[in-house]
Protein backbone atom coordinates (compact mmCIF):
# COMPACT_ATOMS: atom_id res chain seq x y z
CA UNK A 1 -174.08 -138.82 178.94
CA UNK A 2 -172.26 -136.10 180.66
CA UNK A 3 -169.21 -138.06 179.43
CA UNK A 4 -170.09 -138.50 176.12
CA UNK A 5 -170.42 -134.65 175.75
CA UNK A 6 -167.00 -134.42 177.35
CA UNK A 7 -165.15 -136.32 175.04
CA UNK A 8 -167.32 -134.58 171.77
CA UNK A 9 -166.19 -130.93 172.49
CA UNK A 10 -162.57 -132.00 173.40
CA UNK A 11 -162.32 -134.18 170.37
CA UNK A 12 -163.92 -130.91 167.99
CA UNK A 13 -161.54 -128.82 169.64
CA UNK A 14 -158.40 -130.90 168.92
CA UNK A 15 -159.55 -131.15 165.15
CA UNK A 16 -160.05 -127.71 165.05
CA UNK A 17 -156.66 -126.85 166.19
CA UNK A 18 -155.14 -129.23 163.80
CA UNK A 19 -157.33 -127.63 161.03
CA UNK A 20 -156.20 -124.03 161.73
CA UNK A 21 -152.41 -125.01 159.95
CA UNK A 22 -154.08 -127.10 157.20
CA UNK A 23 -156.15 -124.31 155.89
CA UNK A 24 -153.27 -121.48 156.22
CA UNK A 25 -150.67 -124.15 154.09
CA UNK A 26 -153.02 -124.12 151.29
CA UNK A 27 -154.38 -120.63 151.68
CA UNK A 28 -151.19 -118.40 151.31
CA UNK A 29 -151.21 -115.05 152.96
CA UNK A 30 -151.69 -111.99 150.58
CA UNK A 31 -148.64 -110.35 151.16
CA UNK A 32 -146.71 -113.66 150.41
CA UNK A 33 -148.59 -114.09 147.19
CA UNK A 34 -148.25 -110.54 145.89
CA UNK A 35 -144.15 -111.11 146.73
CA UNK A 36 -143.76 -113.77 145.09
CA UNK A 37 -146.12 -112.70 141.88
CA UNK A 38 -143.56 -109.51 142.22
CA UNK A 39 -140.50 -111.95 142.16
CA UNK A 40 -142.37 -113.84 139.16
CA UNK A 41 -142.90 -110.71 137.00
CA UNK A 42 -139.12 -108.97 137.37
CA UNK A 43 -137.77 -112.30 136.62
CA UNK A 44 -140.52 -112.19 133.38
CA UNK A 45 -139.10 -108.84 132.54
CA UNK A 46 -135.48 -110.00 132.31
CA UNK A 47 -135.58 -113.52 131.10
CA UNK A 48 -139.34 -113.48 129.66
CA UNK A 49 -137.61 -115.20 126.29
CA UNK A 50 -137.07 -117.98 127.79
CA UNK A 51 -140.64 -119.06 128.73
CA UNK A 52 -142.80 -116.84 126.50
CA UNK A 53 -145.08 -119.16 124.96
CA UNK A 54 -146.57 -116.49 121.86
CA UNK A 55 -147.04 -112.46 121.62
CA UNK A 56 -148.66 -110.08 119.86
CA UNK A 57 -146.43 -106.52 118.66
CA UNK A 58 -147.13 -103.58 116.40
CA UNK A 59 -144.35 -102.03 114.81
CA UNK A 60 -143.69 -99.12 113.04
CA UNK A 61 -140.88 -98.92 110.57
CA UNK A 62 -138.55 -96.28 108.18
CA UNK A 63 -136.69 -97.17 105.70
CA UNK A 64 -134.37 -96.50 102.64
CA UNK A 65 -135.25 -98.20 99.24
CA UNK A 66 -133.44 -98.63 95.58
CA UNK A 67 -134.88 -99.35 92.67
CA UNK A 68 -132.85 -101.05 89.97
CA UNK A 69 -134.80 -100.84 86.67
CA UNK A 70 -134.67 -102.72 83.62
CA UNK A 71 -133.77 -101.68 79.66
CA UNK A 72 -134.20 -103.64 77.24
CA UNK A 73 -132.03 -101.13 74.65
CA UNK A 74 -129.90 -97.82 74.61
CA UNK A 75 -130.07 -96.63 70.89
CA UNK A 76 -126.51 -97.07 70.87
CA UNK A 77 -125.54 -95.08 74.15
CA UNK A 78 -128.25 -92.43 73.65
CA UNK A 79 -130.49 -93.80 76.52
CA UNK A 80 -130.11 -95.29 79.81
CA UNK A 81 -131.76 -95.85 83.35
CA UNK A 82 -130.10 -95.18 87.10
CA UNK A 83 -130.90 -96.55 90.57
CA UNK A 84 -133.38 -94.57 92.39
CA UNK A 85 -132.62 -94.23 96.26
CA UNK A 86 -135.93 -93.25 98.24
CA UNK A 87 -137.18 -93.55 101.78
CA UNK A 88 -140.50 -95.29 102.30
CA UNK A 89 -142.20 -96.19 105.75
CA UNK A 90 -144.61 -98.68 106.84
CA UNK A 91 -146.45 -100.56 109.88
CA UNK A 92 -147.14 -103.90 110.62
CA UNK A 93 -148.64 -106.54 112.95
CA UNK A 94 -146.89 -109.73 114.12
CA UNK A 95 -146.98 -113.18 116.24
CA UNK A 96 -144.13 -114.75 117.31
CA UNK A 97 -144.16 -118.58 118.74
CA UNK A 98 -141.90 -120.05 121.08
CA UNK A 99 -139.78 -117.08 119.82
CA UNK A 100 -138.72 -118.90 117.08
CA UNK A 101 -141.21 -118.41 114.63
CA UNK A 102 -142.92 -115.29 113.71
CA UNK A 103 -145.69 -113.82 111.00
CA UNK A 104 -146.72 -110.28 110.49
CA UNK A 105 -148.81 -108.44 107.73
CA UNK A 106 -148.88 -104.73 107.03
CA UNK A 107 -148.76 -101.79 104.89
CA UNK A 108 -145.97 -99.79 103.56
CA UNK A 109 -145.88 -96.45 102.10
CA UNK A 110 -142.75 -97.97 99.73
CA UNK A 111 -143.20 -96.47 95.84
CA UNK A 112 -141.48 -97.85 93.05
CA UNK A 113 -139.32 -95.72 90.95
CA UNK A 114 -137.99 -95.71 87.37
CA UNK A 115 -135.52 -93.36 86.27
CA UNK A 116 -134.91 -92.82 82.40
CA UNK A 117 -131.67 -90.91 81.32
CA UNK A 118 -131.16 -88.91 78.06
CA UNK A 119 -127.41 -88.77 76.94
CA UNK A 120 -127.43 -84.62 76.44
CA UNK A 121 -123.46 -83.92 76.23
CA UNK A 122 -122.10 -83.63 79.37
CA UNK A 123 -125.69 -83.48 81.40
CA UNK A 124 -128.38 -85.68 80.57
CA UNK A 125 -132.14 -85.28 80.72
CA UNK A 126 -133.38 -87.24 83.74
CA UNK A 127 -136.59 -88.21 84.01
CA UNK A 128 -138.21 -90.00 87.01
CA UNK A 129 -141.50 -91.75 87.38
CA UNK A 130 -143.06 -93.55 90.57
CA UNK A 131 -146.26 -95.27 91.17
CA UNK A 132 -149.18 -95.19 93.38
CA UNK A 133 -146.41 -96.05 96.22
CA UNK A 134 -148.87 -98.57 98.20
CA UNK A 135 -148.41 -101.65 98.95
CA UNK A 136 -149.46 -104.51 101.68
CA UNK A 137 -146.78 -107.65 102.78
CA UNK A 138 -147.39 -111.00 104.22
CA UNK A 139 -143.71 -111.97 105.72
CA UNK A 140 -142.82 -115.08 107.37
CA UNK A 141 -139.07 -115.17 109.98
CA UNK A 142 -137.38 -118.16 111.69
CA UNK A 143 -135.23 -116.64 115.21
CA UNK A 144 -131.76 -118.69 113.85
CA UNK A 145 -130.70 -120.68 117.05
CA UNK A 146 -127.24 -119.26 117.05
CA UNK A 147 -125.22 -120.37 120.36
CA UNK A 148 -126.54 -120.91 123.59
CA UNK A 149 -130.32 -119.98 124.54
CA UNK A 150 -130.44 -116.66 124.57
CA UNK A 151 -131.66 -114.76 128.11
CA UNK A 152 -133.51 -112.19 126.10
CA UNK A 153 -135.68 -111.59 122.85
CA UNK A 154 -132.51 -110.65 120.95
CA UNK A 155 -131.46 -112.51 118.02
CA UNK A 156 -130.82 -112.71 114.20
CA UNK A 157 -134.01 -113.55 111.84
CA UNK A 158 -134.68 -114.53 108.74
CA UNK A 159 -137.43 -114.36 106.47
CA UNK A 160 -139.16 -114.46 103.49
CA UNK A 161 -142.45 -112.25 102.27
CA UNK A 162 -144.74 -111.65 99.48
CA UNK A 163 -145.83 -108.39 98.54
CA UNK A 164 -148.63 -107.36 96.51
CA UNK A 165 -148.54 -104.00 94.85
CA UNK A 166 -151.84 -102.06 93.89
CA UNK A 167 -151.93 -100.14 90.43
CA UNK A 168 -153.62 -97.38 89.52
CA UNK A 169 -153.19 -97.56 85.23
CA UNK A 170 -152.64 -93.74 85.58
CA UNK A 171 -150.92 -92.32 82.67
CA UNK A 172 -147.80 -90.25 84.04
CA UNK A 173 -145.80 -88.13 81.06
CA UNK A 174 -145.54 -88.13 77.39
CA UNK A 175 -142.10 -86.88 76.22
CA UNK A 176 -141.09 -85.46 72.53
CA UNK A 177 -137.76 -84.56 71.85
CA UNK A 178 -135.85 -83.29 68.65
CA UNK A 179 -132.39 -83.26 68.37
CA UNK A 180 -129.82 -82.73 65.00
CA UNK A 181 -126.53 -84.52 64.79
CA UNK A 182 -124.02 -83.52 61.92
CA UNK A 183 -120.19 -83.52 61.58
CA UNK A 184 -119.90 -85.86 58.35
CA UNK A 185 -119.80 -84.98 54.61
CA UNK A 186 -121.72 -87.21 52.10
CA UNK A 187 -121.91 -86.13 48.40
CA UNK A 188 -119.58 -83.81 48.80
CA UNK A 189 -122.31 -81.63 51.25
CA UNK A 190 -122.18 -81.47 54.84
CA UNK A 191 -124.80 -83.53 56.19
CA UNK A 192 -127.16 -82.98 59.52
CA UNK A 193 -129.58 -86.19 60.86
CA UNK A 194 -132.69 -85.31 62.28
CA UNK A 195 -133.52 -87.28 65.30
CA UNK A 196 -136.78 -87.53 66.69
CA UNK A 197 -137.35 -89.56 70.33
CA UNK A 198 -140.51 -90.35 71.77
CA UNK A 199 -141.43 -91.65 75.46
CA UNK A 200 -144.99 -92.39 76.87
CA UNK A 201 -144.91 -93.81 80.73
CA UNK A 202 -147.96 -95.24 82.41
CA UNK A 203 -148.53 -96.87 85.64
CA UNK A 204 -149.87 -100.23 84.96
CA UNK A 205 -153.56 -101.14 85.15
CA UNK A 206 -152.88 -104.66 86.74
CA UNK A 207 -152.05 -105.66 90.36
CA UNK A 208 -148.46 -106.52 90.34
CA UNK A 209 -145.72 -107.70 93.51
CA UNK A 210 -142.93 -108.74 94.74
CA UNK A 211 -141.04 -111.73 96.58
CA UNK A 212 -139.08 -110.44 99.47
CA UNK A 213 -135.96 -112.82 101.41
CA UNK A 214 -134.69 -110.79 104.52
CA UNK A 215 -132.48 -110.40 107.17
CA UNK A 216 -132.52 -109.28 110.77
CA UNK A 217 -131.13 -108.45 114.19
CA UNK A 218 -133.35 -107.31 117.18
CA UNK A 219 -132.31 -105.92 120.17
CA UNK A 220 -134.81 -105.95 122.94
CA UNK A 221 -134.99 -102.33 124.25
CA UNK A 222 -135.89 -103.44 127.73
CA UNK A 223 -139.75 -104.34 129.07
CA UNK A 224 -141.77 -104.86 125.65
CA UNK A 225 -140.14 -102.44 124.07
CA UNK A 226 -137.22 -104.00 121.06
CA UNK A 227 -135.51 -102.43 118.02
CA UNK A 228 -134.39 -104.11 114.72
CA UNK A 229 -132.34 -103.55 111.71
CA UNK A 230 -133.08 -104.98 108.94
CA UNK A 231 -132.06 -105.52 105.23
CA UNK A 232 -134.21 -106.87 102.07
CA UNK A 233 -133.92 -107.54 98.72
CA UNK A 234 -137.25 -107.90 96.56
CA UNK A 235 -137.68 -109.34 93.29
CA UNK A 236 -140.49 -107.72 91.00
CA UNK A 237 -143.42 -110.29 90.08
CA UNK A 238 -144.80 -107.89 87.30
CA UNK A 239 -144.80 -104.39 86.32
CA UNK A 240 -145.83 -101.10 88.12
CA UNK A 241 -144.34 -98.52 85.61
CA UNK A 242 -143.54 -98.88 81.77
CA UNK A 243 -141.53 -96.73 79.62
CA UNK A 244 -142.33 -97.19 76.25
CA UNK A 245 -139.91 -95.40 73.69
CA UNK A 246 -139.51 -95.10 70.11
CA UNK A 247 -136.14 -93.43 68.27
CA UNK A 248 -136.42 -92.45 64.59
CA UNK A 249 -133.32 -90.68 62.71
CA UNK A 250 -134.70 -88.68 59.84
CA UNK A 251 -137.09 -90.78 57.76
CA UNK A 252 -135.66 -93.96 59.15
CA UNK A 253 -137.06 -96.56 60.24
CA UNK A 254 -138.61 -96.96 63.77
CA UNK A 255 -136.68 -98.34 66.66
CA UNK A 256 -138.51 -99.62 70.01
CA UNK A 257 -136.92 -99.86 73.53
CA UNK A 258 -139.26 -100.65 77.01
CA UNK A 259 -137.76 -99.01 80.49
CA UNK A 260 -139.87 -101.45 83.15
CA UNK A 261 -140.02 -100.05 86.88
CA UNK A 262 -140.92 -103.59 89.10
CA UNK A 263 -139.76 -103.16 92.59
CA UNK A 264 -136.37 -104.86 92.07
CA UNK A 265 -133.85 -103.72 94.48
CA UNK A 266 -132.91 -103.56 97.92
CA UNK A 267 -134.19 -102.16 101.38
CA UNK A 268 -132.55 -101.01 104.39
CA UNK A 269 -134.38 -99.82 107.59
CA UNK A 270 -134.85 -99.44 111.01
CA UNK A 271 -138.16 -101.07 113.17
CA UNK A 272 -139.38 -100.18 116.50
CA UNK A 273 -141.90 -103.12 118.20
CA UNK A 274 -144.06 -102.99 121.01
CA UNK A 275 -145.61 -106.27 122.29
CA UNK A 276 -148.84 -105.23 123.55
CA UNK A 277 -149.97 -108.91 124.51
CA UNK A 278 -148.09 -111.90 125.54
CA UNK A 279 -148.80 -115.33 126.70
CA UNK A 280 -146.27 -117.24 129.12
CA UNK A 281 -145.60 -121.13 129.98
CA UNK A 282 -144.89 -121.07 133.82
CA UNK A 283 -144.65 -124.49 134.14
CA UNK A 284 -141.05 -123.86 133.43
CA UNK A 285 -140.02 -121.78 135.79
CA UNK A 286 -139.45 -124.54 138.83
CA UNK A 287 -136.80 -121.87 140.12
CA UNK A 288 -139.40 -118.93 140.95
CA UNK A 289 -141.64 -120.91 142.21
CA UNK A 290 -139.72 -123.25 144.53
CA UNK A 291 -138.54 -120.13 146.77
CA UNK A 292 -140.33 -118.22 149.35
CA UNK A 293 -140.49 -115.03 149.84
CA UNK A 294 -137.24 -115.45 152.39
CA UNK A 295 -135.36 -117.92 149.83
CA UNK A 296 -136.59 -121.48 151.72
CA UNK A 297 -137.41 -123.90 149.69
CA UNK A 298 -141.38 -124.79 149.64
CA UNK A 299 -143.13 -128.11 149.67
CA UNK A 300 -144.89 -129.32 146.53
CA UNK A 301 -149.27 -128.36 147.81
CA UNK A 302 -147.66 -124.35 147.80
CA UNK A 303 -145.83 -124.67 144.57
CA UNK A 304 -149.19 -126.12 143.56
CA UNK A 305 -151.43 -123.25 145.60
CA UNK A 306 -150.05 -120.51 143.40
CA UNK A 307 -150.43 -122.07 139.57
C-alpha cells in the first residue's frame, strides 16, 4: 500500500510538471499579447488597405458649381442666358467594401441657378434666379485597380449618382420692360417701334433631379483621416426654374421664348472623410502574426491562441 501511494504522488507530480509548459504555450503572457496587438495595430495604421474588409466614414464637402441653362429663343439677339458659377456644400455618409466598392447618401446645400440677359447697349440687364437650393444624392464609386495593390486607401474613383431635387413652386419675379427703337424712315416720316418684353419666373411645383457621372482621387491623410478631389458633371432630369417670356413690337404679334434652369453643369470640390468604424480580415496577415515579440518565428497553437 505504502508503495502504491509512492508511485501516485510521484506520478501526479511528474504530470504536473509537464502541465506547467502546456498551459503557458496556449495561455500567452499579457505583456506578449498587448506587443504583439501593438505590432498588429501600427501595421493596421499603415497598410490597413490592404486587409480592410468594409468601413463606415462621414464626410463633409465644399464645392464650386455652374449652371449652364437652356433657351429656346433670343428675339433676334435681344435676349440671352450666361453660366452661373456658385459654391454649394454638402455632407454625406458612405461604405466602402474590400475598398473597391463604395455607396454614400447625403445632402447638399447645391442651388440651381438661371441667369437671363437683356441686350441694353453696351451693358445688359442681368437677371438671376435660384431655387430652394436643397437637394439629397444616392452615389455609387468603383476604386479603379490602377497598377500594383496599393499600400494605402489612396486611389482614383469613379462613380455615378442620382440626385433628387425638392421644389418649392414659389413664384420668384415678374419683369416689364418698355423700350423704343427708331432710326428708319417709312412714308416719308421717321418711324419709332414700341417694344414691350415681359418675363414671369417660378420655381417649379414638381420634384425634379439630376444624373450625376464623377471622378475622383483620395489621398489618405494618415490614421482615418483622407482627403479627395473631385469633379462632376450632372445632367438635369426636369425643371427647377422656368423663365417664361413674351416680346411684342408695337401692336405685333406675340412672340414666346422659355429660359429653363435644370441643374446642368459641372462641379468641382474638395471632401474631407473620417472613417469612424471599420471592420478588418486578419486572416491575411500571416506576417504579423507569425513573429514574436523578439522576431522568432511561432508555432501554429500561438498563431492560433491570439485569433
Amino acid at each position: 500500500m505504502k508503495t502504491l501511494l509512492t508511485t501516485f504522488f510521484v506520478a501526479v507530480g511528474v504530470v504536473s510538471g509537464l502541465a506547467q509548459p502546456i498551459t503557458d504555450y496556449y495561455r500567452l503572457p499579457a505583456e506578449r499579447t498587448d506587443l504583439n496587438r501593438s505590432r498588429v495595430e501600427r501595421t493596421l495604421a499603415r497598410y490597413g488597405s490592404i486587409y480592410t474588409r468594409e468601413r463606415w466614414y462621414i464626410s463633409g464637402e465644399g464645392f464650386v458649381r455652374t449652371d449652364i441653362n437652356q433657351l429656346d429663343g433670343t428675339f433676334n439677339g435681344l435676349i440671352g442666358t450666361e453660366t452661373t458659377v456658385k459654391t454649394g456644400w454638402g455632407a454625406t455618409v458612405g461604405w466602402v467594401s474590400r475598398e473597391r466598392w463604395a455607396v454614400e447618401g447625403g445632402y447638399a446645400r447645391s442651388p440651381i441657378h438661371s441667369t437671363l440677359a437683356i441686350q441694353n447697349g453696351l451693358a445688359p440687364l442681368v437677371y438671376r434666379y435660384t431655387n430652394d437650393k436643397q437637394g439629397f444624392v444616392l452615389r455609387t464609386k468603383y476604386r479603379l485597380p490602377i497598377g500594383k495593390q496599393s499600400m494605402t486607401r489612396s486611389g482614383l474613383w469613379l462613380g455615378a449618382g442620382l440626385w433628387l431635387v425638392p421644389n418649392s413652386g414659389q413664384p420668384l419675379e415678374r419683369v416689364s420692360l418698355i423700350g423704343y427703337r427708331g432710326g428708319y424712315r417709312m412714308y416719308g416720316r421717321d418711324q419709332i417701334d414700341t417694344l414691350r418684353l415681359t418675363s414671369n419666373t417660378r420655381i417649379s411645383p414638381h420634384l425634379s433631379g439630376l444624373a450625376e457621372a464623377s471622378a475622383e482621387y483620395t489621398f489618405q491623410l494618415g490614421g482615418r483621416t483622407e482627403l479627395s478631389l473631385f469633379g462632376r458633371k450632372n445632367w438635369g432630369l426636369g425643371n427647377s426654374i422656368r423663365t417664361d417670356i413674351t416680346y411684342r413690337v408695337n401692336g405685333g404679334a406675340v412672340q414666346n421664348a422659355t429660359l429653363r434652369g435644370n441643374g446642368n453643369g459641372w462641379t468641382f470640390g474638395i471632401a474631407l472623410r473620417f472613417n469612424y468604424a471599420m471592420r478588418y480580415d486578419l486572416r491575411s496577415m500571416p506576417n504579423i502574426y507569425n513573429l514574436r515579440g523578439n522576431g522568432e518565428p511561432r508555432r501554429r497553437n500561438e498563431i492560433r491562441s491570439l485569433n
